[in-house]
Protein backbone atom coordinates (compact mmCIF):
# COMPACT_ATOMS: atom_id res chain seq x y z
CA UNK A 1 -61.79 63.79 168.70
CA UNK A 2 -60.25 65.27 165.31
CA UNK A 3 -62.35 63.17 163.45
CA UNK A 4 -66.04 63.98 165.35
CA UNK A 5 -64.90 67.53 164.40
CA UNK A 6 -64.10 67.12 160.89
CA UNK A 7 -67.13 64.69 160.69
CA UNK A 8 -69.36 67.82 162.52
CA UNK A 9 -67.48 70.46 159.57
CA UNK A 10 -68.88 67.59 157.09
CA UNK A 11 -72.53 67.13 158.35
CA UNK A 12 -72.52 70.85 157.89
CA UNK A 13 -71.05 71.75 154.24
CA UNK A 14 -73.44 68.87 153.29
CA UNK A 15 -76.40 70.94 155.27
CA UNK A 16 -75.50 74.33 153.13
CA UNK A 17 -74.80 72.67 150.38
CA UNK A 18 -78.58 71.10 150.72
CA UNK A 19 -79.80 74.32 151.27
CA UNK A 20 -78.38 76.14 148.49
CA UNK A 21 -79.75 73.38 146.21
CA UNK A 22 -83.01 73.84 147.56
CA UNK A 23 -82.78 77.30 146.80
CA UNK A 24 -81.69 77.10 143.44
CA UNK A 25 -84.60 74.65 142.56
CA UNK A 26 -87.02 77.25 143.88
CA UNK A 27 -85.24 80.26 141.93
CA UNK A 28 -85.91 78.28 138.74
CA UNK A 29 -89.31 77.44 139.04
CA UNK A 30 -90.37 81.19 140.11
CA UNK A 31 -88.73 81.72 136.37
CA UNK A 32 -90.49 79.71 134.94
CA UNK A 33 -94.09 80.48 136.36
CA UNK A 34 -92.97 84.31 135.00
CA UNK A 35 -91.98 83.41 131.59
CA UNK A 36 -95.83 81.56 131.66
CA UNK A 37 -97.48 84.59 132.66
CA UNK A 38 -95.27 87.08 130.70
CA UNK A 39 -96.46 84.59 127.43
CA UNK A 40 -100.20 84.89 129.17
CA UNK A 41 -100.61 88.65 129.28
CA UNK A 42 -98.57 88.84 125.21
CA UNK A 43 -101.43 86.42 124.01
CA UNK A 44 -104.03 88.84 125.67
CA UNK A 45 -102.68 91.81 124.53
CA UNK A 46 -102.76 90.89 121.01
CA UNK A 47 -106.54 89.61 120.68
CA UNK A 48 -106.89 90.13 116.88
CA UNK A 49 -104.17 87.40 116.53
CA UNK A 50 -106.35 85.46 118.49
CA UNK A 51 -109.84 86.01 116.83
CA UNK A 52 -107.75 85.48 113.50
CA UNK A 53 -106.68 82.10 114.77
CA UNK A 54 -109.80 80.81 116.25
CA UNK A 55 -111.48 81.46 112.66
CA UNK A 56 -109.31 79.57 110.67
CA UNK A 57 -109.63 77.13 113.19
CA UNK A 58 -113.71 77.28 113.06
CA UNK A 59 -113.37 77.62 109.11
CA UNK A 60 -110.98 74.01 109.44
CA UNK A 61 -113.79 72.21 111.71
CA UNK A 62 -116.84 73.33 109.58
CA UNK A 63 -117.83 70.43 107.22
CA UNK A 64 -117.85 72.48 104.64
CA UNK A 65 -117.75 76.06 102.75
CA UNK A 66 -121.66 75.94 103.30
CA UNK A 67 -121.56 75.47 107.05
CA UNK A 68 -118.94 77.64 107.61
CA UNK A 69 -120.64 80.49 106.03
CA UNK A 70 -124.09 79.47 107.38
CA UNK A 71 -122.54 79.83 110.65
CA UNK A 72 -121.13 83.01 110.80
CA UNK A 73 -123.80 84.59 108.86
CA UNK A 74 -121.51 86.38 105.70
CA UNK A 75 -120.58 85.64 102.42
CA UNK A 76 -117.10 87.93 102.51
CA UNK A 77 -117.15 88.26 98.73
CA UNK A 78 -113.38 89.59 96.92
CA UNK A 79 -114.03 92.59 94.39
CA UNK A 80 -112.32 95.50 92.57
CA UNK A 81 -113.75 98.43 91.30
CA UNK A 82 -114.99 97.40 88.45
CA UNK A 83 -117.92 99.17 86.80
CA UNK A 84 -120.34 97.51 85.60
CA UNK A 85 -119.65 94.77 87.67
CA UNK A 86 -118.88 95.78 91.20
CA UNK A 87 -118.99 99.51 92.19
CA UNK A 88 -119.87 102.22 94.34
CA UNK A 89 -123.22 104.43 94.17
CA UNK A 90 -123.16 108.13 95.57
CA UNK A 91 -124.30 106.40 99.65
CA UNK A 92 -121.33 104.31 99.38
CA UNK A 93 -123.27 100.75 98.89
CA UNK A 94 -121.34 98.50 96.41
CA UNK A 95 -123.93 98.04 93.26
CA UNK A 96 -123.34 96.25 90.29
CA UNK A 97 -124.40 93.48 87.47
CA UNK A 98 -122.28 90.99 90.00
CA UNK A 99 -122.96 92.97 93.34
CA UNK A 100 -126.68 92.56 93.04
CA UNK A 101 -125.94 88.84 91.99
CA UNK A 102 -124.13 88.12 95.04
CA UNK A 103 -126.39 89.93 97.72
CA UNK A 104 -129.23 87.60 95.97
CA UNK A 105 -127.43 84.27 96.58
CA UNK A 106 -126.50 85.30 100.13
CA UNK A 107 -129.97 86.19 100.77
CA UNK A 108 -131.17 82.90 99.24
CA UNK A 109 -128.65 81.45 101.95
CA UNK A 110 -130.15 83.50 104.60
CA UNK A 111 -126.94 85.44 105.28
CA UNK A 112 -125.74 88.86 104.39
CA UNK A 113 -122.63 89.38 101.41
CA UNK A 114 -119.96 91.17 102.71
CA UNK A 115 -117.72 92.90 99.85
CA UNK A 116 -114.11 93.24 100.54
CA UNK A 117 -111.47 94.83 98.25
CA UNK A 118 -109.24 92.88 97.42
CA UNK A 119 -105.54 93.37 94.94
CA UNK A 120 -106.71 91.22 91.89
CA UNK A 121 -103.26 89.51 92.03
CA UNK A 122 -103.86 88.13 95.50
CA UNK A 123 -107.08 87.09 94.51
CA UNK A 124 -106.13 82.86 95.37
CA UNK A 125 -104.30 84.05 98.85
CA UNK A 126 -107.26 85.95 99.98
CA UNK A 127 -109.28 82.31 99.50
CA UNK A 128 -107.04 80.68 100.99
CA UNK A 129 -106.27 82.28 104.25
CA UNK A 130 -109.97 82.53 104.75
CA UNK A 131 -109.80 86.48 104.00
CA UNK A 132 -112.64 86.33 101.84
CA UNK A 133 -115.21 83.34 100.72
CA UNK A 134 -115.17 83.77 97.03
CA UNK A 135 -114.06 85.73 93.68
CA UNK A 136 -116.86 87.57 92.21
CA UNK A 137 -115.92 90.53 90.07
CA UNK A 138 -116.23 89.13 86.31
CA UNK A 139 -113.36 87.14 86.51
CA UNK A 140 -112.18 84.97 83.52
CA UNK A 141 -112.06 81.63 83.85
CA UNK A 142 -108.50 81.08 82.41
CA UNK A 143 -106.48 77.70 83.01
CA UNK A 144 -104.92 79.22 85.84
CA UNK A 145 -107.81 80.21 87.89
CA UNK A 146 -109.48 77.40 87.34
CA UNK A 147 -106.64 75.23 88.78
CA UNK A 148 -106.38 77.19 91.76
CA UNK A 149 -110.29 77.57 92.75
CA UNK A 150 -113.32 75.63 92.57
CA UNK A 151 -115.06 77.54 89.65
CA UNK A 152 -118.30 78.29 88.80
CA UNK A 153 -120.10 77.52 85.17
CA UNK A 154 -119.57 80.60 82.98
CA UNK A 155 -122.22 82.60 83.50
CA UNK A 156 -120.99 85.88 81.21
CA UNK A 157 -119.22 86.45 78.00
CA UNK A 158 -116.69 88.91 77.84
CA UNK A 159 -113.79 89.80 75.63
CA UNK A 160 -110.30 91.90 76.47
CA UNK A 161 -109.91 94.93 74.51
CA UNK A 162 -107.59 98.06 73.35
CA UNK A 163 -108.86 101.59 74.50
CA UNK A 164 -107.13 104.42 73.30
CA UNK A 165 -107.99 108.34 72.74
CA UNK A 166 -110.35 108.52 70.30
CA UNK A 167 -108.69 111.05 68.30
CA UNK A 168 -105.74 108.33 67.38
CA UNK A 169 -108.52 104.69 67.15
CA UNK A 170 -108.22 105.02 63.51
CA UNK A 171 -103.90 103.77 63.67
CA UNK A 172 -105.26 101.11 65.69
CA UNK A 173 -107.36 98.72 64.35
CA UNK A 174 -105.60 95.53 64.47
CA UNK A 175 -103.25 93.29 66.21
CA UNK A 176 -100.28 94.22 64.54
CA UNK A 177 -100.64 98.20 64.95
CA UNK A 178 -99.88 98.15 68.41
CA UNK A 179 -96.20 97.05 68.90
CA UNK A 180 -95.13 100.55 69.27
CA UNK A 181 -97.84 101.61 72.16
CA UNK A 182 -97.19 101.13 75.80
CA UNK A 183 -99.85 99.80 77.29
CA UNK A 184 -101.41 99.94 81.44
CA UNK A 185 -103.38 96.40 82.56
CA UNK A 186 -104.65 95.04 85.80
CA UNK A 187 -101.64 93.12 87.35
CA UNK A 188 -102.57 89.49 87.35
CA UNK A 189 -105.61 89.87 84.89
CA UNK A 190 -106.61 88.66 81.80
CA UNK A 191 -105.61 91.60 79.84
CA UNK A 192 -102.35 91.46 81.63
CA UNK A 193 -101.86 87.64 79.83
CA UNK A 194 -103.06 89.03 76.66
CA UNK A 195 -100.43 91.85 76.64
CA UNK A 196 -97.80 89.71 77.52
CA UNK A 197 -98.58 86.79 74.71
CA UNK A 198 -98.01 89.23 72.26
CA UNK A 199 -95.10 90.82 73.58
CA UNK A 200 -95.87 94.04 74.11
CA UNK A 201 -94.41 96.76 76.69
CA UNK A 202 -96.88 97.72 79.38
CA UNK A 203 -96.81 98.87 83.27
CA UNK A 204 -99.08 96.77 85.57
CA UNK A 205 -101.86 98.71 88.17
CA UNK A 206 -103.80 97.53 91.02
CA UNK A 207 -106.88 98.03 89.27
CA UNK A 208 -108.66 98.32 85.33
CA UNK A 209 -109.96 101.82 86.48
CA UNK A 210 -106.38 103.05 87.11
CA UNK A 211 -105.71 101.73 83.59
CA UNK A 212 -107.94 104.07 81.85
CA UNK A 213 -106.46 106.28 84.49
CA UNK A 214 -103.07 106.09 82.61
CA UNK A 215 -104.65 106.55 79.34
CA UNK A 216 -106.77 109.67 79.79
CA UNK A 217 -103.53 111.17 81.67
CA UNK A 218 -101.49 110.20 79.06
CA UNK A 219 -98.89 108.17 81.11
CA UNK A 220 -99.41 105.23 78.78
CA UNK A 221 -100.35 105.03 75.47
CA UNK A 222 -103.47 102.14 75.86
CA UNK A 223 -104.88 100.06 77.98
CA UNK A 224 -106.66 96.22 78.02
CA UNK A 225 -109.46 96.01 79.93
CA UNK A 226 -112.59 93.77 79.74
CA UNK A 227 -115.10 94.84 77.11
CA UNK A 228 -118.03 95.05 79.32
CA UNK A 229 -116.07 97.93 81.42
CA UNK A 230 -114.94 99.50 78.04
CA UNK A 231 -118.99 99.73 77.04
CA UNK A 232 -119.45 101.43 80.66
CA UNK A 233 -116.75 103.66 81.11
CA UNK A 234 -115.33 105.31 77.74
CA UNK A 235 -116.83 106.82 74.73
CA UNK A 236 -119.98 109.66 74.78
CA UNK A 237 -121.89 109.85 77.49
CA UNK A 238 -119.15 108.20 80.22
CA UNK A 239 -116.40 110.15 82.38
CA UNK A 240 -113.94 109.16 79.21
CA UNK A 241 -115.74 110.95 76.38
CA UNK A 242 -112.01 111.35 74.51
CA UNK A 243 -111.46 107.55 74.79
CA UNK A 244 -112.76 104.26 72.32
CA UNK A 245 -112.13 100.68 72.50
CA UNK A 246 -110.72 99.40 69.32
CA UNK A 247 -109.20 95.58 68.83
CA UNK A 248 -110.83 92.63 70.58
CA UNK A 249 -107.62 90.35 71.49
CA UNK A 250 -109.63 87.66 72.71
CA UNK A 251 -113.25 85.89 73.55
CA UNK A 252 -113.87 84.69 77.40
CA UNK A 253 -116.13 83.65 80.22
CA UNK A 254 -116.84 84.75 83.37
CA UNK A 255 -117.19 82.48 86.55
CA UNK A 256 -117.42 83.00 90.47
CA UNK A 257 -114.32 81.23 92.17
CA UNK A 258 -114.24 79.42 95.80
CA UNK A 259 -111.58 77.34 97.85
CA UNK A 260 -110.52 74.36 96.36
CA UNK A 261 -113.19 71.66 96.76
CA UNK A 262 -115.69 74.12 98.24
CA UNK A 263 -119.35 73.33 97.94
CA UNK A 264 -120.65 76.43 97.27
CA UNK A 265 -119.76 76.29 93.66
CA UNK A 266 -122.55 73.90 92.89
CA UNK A 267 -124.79 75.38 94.90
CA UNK A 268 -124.00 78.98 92.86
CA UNK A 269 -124.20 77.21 90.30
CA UNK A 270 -128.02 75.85 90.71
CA UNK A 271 -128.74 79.47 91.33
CA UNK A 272 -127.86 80.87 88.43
CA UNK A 273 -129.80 78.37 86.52
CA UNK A 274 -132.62 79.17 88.55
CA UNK A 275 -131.87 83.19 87.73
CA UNK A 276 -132.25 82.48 84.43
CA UNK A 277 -135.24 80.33 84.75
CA UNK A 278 -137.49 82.66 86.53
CA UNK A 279 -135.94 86.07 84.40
CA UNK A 280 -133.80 87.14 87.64
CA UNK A 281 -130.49 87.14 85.57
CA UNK A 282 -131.76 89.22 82.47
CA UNK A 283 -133.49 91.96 84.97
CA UNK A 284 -130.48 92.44 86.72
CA UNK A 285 -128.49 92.29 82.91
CA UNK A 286 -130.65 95.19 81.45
CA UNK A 287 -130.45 96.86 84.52
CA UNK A 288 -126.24 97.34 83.66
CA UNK A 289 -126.07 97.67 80.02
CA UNK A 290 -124.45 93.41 80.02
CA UNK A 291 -127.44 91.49 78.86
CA UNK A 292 -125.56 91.01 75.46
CA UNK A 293 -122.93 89.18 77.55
CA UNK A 294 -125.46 86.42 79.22
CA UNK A 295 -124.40 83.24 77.75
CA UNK A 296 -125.71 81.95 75.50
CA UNK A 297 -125.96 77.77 76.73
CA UNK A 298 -127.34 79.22 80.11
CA UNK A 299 -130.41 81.38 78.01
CA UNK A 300 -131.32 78.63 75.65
CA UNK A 301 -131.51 76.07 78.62
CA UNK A 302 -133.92 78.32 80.22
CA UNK A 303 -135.88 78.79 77.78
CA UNK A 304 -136.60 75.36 77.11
């Protein structure tokens, strides 16, 4: 008899115990249908994360920089303000010697050119993460931008060089005057390389304008911008009237830049010969004050 009872007591921890483990297994898996939907509703509350992922994702399937700009209709082009090249009229439209270029070859694509400013020293991470589809604000085609984008042919001549106040250009007329000036330059540009080969103390900006900024203010001393702006922006007749460009420090050329490997280089690239061809590219020169910067490979090849 005492062991049918203690059996019974047995048969019946084992029932509970059963039961509890039953209800354990269900506890968990009520968790973890939660923790699924909590995830759910944080992916949907956060749909720019989500738009930003399914782009790279369509920019990774398209075959190419072509198709993937065919397809969404833009050419998302990475600028500065930088007059003559890329700026601003009084309705807020970006204009310019390379703006007008660029709306050109997008309409030649059949799409519309987006321009996006950009910091000039995050020019090759903006290409990269698919922020914008190319470089396209007279930028020199030095060693390291051509290693880190698929370049263009030069299509412009330019040249880096010293402004100062006018009232002072005569102390400066060569290399060697300058050691004593502190100077403002674009961070990551040209000038920036220039200043910095020669040794000479200067602040980086975000942009060339806020380098003639610092001059006219007096904050700095000088500044290295590209020549073409210089011609533009200071001397008579420009918002600098009390500042003059003085020493060339170097000669350069100007390309567009892409991803890595894009296509759309070459393609640019058969445009601007066709600019020149037809008269497109010295129309849209004289319009800006640059057609003594078209090169000059590029205007003898058309003219043959």
């Amino acid at each position: 008899m005492k062991k049918r009872v203690v059996s019974l007591l047995l048969c019946g921890c084992l029932a509970v115990s059963m039961t509890a483990g039953c209800g354990s297994s269900s506890d968990e898996e009520v968790v973890t249908n939660t923790d699924a939907e909590d995830a759910a509703e944080d992916a949907a509350e956060d749909p720019a994360d989500t738009a930003e992922t399914e782009e790279t994702a369509d920019a990774s399937e398209a075959a190419s920089d072509m198709e993937y700009v065919l397809e969404k209709g833009t050419l998302v082009v990475g600028i500065t303000n930088f007059e003559p090249m890329d700026y601003m009229d009084d309705s807020g439209n970006w204009i310019g010697f390379d703006a007008d270029l660029a709306n050109a070859f997008a309409e030649s694509l059949g799409i519309e050119a987006e321009f996006v400013e950009i910091n000039w020293d995050n020019k090759v991470l903006e290409l990269d993460s698919n922020g914008i589809d190319c470089v396209w604000n007279g930028m020199t085609l030095t060693d390291e931008v051509t290693s880190a984008m698929e370049c263009t042919e030069p299509y412009l001549m330019n040249a880096q060089v010293v402004v100062v106040p006018a009232d002072v250009a005569d102390d400066y007329q060569d290399v060697e005057s300058l050691s004593d000036l502190s100077f403002a330059v674009e961070a990551g540009s040209a000038g920036e390389a220039e200043v910095s080969a020669l040794g000479l103390n200067y602040t980086p900006v975000e942009a060339q304008s806020d380098a003639l900024l610092e001059v006219a203010s007096g904050t700095s001393d000088a500044a290295v911008i590209d020549l073409l702006m210089a011609a533009a922006m200071v001397g008579e007749g420009t918002g600098y009237e009390n500042l003059t460009y003085t020493v060339s420090l170097n000669s350069e050329e100007y390309g567009v830049g892409f991803r890595k490997g894009s296509d759309l280089a070459a393609v640019l690239n058969d445009f601007f010969a066709q600019c020149y061809e037809d008269g497109t590219m010295q129309t849209i020169a004289e319009q800006y004050g640059v057609q003594a910067a078209l090169t000059d490979a590029q205007t003898a090849e058309a003219a043959e």
